[in-house]
PDB file of N, CA and C in Angstrom:
ATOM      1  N   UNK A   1     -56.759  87.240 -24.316  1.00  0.00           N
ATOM      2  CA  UNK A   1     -56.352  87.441 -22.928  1.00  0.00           C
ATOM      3  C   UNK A   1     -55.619  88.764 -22.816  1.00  0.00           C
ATOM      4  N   UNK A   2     -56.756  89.913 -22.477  1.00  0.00           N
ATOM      5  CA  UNK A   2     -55.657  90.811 -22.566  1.00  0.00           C
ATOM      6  C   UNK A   2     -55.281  91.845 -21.274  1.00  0.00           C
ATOM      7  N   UNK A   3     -55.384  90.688 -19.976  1.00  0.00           N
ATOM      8  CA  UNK A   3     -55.337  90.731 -18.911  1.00  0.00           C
ATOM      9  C   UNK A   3     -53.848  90.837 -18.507  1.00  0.00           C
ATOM     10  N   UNK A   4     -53.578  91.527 -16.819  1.00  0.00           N
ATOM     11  CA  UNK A   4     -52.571  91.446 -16.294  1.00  0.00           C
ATOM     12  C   UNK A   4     -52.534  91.145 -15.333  1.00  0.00           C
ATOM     13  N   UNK A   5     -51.158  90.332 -15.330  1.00  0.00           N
ATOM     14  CA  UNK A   5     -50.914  90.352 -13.532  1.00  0.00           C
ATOM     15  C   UNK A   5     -49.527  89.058 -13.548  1.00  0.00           C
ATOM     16  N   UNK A   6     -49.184  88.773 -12.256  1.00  0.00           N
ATOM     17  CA  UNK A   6     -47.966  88.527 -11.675  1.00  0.00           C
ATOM     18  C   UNK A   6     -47.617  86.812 -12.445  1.00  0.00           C
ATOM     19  N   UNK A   7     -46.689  86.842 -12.719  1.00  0.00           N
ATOM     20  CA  UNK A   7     -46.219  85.358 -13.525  1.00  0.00           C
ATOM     21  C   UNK A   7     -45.651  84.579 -12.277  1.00  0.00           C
ATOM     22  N   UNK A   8     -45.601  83.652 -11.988  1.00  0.00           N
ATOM     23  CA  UNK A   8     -45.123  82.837 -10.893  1.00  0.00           C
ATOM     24  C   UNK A   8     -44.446  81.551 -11.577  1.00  0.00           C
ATOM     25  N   UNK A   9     -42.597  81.974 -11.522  1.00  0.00           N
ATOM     26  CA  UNK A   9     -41.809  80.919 -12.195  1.00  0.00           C
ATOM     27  C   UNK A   9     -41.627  79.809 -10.864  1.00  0.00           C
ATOM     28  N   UNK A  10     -41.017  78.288 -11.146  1.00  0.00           N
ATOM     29  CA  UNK A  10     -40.754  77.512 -10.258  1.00  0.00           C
ATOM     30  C   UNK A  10     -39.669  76.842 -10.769  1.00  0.00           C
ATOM     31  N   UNK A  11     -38.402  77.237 -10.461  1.00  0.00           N
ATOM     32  CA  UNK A  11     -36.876  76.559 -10.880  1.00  0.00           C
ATOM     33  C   UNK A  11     -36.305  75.832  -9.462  1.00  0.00           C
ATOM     34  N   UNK A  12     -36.266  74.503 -10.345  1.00  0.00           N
ATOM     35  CA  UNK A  12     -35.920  73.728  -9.421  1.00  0.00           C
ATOM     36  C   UNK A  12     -34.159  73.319  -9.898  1.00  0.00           C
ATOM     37  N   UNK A  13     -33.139  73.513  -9.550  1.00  0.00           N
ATOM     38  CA  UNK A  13     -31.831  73.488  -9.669  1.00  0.00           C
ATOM     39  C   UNK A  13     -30.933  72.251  -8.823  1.00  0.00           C
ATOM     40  N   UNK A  14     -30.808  71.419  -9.530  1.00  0.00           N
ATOM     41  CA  UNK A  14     -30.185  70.247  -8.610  1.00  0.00           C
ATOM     42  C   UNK A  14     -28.342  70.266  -9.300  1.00  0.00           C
ATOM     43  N   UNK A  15     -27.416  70.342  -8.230  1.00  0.00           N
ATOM     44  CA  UNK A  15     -26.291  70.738  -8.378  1.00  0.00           C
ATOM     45  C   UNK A  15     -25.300  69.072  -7.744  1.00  0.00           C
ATOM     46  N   UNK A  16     -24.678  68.371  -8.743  1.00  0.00           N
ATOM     47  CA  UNK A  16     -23.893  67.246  -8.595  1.00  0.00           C
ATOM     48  C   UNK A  16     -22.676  67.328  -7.037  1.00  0.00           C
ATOM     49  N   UNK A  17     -22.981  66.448  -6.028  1.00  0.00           N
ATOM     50  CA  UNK A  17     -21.884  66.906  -4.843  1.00  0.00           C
ATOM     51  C   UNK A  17     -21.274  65.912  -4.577  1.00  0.00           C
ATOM     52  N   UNK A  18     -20.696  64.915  -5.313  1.00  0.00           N
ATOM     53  CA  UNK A  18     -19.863  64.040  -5.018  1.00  0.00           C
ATOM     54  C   UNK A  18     -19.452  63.685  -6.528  1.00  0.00           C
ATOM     55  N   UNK A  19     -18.244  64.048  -6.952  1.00  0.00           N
ATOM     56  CA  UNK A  19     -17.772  64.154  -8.773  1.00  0.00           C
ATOM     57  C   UNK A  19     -16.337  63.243  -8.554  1.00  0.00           C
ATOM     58  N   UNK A  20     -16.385  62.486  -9.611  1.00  0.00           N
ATOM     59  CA  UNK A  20     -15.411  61.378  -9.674  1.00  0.00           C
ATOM     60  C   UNK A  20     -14.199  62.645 -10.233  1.00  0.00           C
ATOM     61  N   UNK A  21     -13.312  62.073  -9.693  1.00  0.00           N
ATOM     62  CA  UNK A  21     -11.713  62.936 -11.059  1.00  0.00           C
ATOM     63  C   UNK A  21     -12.505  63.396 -11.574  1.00  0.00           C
ATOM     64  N   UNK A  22     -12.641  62.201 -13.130  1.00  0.00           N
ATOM     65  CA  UNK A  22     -12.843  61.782 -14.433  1.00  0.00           C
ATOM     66  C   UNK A  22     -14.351  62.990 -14.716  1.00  0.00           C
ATOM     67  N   UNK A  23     -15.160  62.947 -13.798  1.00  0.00           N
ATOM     68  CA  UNK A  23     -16.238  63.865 -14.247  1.00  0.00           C
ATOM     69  C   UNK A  23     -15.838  65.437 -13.641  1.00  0.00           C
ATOM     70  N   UNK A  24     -15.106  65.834 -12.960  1.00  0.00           N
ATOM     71  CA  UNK A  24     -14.726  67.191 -12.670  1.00  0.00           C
ATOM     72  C   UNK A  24     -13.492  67.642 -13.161  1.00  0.00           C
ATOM     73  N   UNK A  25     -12.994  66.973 -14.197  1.00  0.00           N
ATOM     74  CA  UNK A  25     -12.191  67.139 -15.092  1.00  0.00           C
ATOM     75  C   UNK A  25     -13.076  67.251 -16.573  1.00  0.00           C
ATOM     76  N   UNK A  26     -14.050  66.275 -16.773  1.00  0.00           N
ATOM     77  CA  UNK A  26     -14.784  67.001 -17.872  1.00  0.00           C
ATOM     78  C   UNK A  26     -15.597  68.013 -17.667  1.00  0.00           C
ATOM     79  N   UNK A  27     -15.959  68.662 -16.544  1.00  0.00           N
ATOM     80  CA  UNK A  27     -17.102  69.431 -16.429  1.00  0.00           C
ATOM     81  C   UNK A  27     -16.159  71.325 -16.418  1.00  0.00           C
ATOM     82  N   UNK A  28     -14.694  70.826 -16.008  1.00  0.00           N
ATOM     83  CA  UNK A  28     -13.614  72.390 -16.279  1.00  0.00           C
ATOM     84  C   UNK A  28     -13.187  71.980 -17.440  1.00  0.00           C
ATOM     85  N   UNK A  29     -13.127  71.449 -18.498  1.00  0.00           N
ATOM     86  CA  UNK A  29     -13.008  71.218 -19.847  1.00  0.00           C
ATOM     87  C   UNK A  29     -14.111  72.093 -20.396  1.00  0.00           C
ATOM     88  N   UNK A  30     -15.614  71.449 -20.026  1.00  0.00           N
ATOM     89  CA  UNK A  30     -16.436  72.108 -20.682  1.00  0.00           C
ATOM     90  C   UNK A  30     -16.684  73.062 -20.492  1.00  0.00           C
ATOM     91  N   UNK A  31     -16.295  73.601 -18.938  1.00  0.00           N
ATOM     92  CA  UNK A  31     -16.571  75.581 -18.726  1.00  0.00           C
ATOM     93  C   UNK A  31     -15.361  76.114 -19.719  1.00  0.00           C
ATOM     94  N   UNK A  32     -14.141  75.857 -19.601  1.00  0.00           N
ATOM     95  CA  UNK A  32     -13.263  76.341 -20.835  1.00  0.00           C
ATOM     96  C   UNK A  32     -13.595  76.130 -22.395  1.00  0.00           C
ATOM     97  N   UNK A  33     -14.214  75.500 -22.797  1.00  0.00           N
ATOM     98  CA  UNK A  33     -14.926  75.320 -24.130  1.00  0.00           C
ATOM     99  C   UNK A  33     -16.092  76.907 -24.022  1.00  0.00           C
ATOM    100  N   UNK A  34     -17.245  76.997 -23.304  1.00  0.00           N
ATOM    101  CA  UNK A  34     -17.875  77.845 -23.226  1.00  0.00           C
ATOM    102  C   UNK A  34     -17.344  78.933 -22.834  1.00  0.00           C
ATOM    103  N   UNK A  35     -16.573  79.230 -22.035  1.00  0.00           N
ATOM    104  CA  UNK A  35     -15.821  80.601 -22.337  1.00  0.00           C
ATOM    105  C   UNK A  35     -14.940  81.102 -22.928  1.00  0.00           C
ATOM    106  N   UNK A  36     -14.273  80.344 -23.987  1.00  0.00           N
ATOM    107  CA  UNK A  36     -14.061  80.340 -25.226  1.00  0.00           C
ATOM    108  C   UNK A  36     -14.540  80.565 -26.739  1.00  0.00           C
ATOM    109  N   UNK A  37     -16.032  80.562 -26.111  1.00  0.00           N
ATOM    110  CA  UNK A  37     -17.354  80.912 -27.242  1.00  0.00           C
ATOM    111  C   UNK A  37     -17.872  81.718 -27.140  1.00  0.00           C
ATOM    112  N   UNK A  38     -17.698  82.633 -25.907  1.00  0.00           N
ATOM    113  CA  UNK A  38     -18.857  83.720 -25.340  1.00  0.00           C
ATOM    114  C   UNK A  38     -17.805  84.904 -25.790  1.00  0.00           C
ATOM    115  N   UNK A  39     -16.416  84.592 -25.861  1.00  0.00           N
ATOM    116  CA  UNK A  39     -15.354  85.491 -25.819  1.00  0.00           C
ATOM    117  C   UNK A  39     -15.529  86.335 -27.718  1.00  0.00           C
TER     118      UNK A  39
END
């Protein structure tokens, strides 16, 4: 295939909108874990 032309991605992104405490307290835990690793 040693053809060209346009790639067509499809991201579908589903984002949580109603977070208990207990889960939006682990979910800024885990962004501080990962930017702690990138550092």
């Amino acid at each position: 295939a040693k053809s060209f032309g346009d790639l067509m991605v499809k991201i579908q992104v589903t984002l949580p909108k109603n977070l208990s405490a207990e889960e939006e307290e682990l979910f800024k835990k885990l962004k501080d874990i990962r930017q702690k690793q990138t550092v």
